[in-house]
C-alpha atoms as a PDB file:
ATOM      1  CA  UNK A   1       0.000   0.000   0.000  1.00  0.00           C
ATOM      2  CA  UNK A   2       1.806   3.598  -0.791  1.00  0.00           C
ATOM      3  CA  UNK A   3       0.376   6.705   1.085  1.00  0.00           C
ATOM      4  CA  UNK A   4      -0.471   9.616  -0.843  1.00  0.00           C
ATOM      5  CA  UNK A   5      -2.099  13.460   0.420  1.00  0.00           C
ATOM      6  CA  UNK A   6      -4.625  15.148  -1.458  1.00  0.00           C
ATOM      7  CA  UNK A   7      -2.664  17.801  -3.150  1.00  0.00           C
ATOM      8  CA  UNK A   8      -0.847  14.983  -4.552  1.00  0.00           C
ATOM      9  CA  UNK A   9      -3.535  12.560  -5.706  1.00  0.00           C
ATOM     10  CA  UNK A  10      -5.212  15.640  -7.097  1.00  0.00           C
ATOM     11  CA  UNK A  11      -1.856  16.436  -9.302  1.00  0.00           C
ATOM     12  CA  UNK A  12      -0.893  12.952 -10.726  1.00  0.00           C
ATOM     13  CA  UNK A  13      -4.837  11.638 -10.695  1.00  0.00           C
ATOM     14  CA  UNK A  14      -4.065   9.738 -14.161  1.00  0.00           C
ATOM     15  CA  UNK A  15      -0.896   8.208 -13.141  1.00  0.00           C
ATOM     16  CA  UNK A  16      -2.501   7.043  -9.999  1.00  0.00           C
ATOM     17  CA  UNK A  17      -5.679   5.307 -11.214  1.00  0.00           C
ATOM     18  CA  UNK A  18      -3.323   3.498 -13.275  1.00  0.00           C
ATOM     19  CA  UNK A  19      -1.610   2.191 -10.901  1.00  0.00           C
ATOM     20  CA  UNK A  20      -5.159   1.028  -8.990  1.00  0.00           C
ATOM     21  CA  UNK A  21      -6.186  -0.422 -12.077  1.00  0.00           C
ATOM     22  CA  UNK A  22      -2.814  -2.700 -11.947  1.00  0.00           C
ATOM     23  CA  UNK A  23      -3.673  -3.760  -8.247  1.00  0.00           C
ATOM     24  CA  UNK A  24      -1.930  -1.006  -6.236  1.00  0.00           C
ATOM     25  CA  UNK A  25      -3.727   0.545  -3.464  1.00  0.00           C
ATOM     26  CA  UNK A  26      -3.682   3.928  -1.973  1.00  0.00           C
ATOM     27  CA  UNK A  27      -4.298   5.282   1.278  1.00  0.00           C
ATOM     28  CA  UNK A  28      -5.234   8.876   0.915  1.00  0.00           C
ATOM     29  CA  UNK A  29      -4.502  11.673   3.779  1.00  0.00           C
ATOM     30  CA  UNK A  30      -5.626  15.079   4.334  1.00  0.00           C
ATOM     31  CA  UNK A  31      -3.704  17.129   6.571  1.00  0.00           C
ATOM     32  CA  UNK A  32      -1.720  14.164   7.832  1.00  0.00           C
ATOM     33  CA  UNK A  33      -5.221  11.883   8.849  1.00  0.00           C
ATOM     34  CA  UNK A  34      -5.927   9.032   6.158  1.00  0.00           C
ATOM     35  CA  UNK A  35      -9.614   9.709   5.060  1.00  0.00           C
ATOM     36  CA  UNK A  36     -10.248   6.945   1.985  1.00  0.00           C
ATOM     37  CA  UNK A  37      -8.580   4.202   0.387  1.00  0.00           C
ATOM     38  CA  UNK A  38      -8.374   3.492  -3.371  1.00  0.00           C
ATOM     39  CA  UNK A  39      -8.577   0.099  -4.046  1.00  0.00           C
ATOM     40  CA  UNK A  40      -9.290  -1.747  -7.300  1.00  0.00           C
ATOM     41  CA  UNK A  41     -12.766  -2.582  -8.683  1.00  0.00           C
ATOM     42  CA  UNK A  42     -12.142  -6.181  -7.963  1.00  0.00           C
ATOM     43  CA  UNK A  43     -11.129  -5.732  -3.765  1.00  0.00           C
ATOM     44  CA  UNK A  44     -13.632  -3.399  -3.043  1.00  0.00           C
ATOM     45  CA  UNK A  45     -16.515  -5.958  -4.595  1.00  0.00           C
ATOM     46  CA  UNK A  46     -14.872  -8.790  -2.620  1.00  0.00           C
ATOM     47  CA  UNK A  47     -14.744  -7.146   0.378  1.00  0.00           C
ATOM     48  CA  UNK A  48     -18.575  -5.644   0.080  1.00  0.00           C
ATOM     49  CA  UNK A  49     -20.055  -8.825  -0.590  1.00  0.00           C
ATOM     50  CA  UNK A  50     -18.308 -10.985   2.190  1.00  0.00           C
ATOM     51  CA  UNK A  51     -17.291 -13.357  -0.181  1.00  0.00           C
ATOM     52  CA  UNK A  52     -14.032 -13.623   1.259  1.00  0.00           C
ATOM     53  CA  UNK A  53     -15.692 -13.705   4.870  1.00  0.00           C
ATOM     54  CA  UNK A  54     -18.067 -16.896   3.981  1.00  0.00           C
ATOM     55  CA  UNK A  55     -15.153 -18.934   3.125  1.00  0.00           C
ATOM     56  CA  UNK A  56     -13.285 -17.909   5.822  1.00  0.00           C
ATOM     57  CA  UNK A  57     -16.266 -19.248   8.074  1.00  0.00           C
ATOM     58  CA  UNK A  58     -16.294 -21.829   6.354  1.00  0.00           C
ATOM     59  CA  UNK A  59     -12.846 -23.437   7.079  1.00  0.00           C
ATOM     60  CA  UNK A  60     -13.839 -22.664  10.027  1.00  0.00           C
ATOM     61  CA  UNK A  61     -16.298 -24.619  10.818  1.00  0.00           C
ATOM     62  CA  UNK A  62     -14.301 -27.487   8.872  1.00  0.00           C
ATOM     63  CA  UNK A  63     -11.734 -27.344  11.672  1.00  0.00           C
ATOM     64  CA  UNK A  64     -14.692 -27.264  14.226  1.00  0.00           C
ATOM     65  CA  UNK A  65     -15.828 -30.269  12.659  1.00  0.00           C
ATOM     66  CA  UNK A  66     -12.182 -32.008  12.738  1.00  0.00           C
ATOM     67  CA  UNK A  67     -11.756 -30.775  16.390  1.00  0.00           C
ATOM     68  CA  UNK A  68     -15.515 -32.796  17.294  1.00  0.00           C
ATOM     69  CA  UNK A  69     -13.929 -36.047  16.736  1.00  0.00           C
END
């Protein structure tokens, strides 16, 4: 993850959602105090539909299972 103010983001915009589109991801600051994130299309979806969360539980419960016996 690189770090990147406002003035910044707001000077090399095109260079920077680039670089999101190729998987980097940006926290953003104002004044010194992140206040968003740019993450790629793909990474925000994931994390909004709890995709990655359900299979988590999943092996979870799997071990659960495993730890029954």
């Amino acid at each position: 993850m690189k770090n990147i103010n406002v003035n910044e983001l707001q000077n090399q915009i095109s260079k920077i959602m680039r670089e999101v589109e190729s998987g980097e991801v940006y926290q953003v600051s104002r004044y010194s105090k992140p206040v968003a994130y740019l993450v790629p299309q793909s990474e925000y979806e994931a994390a909004v539909s709890g995709s990655g969360c359900k299979s988590c539980m999943q092996d979870l419960r799997k071990i659960a299972k495993k730890m029954e016996k």
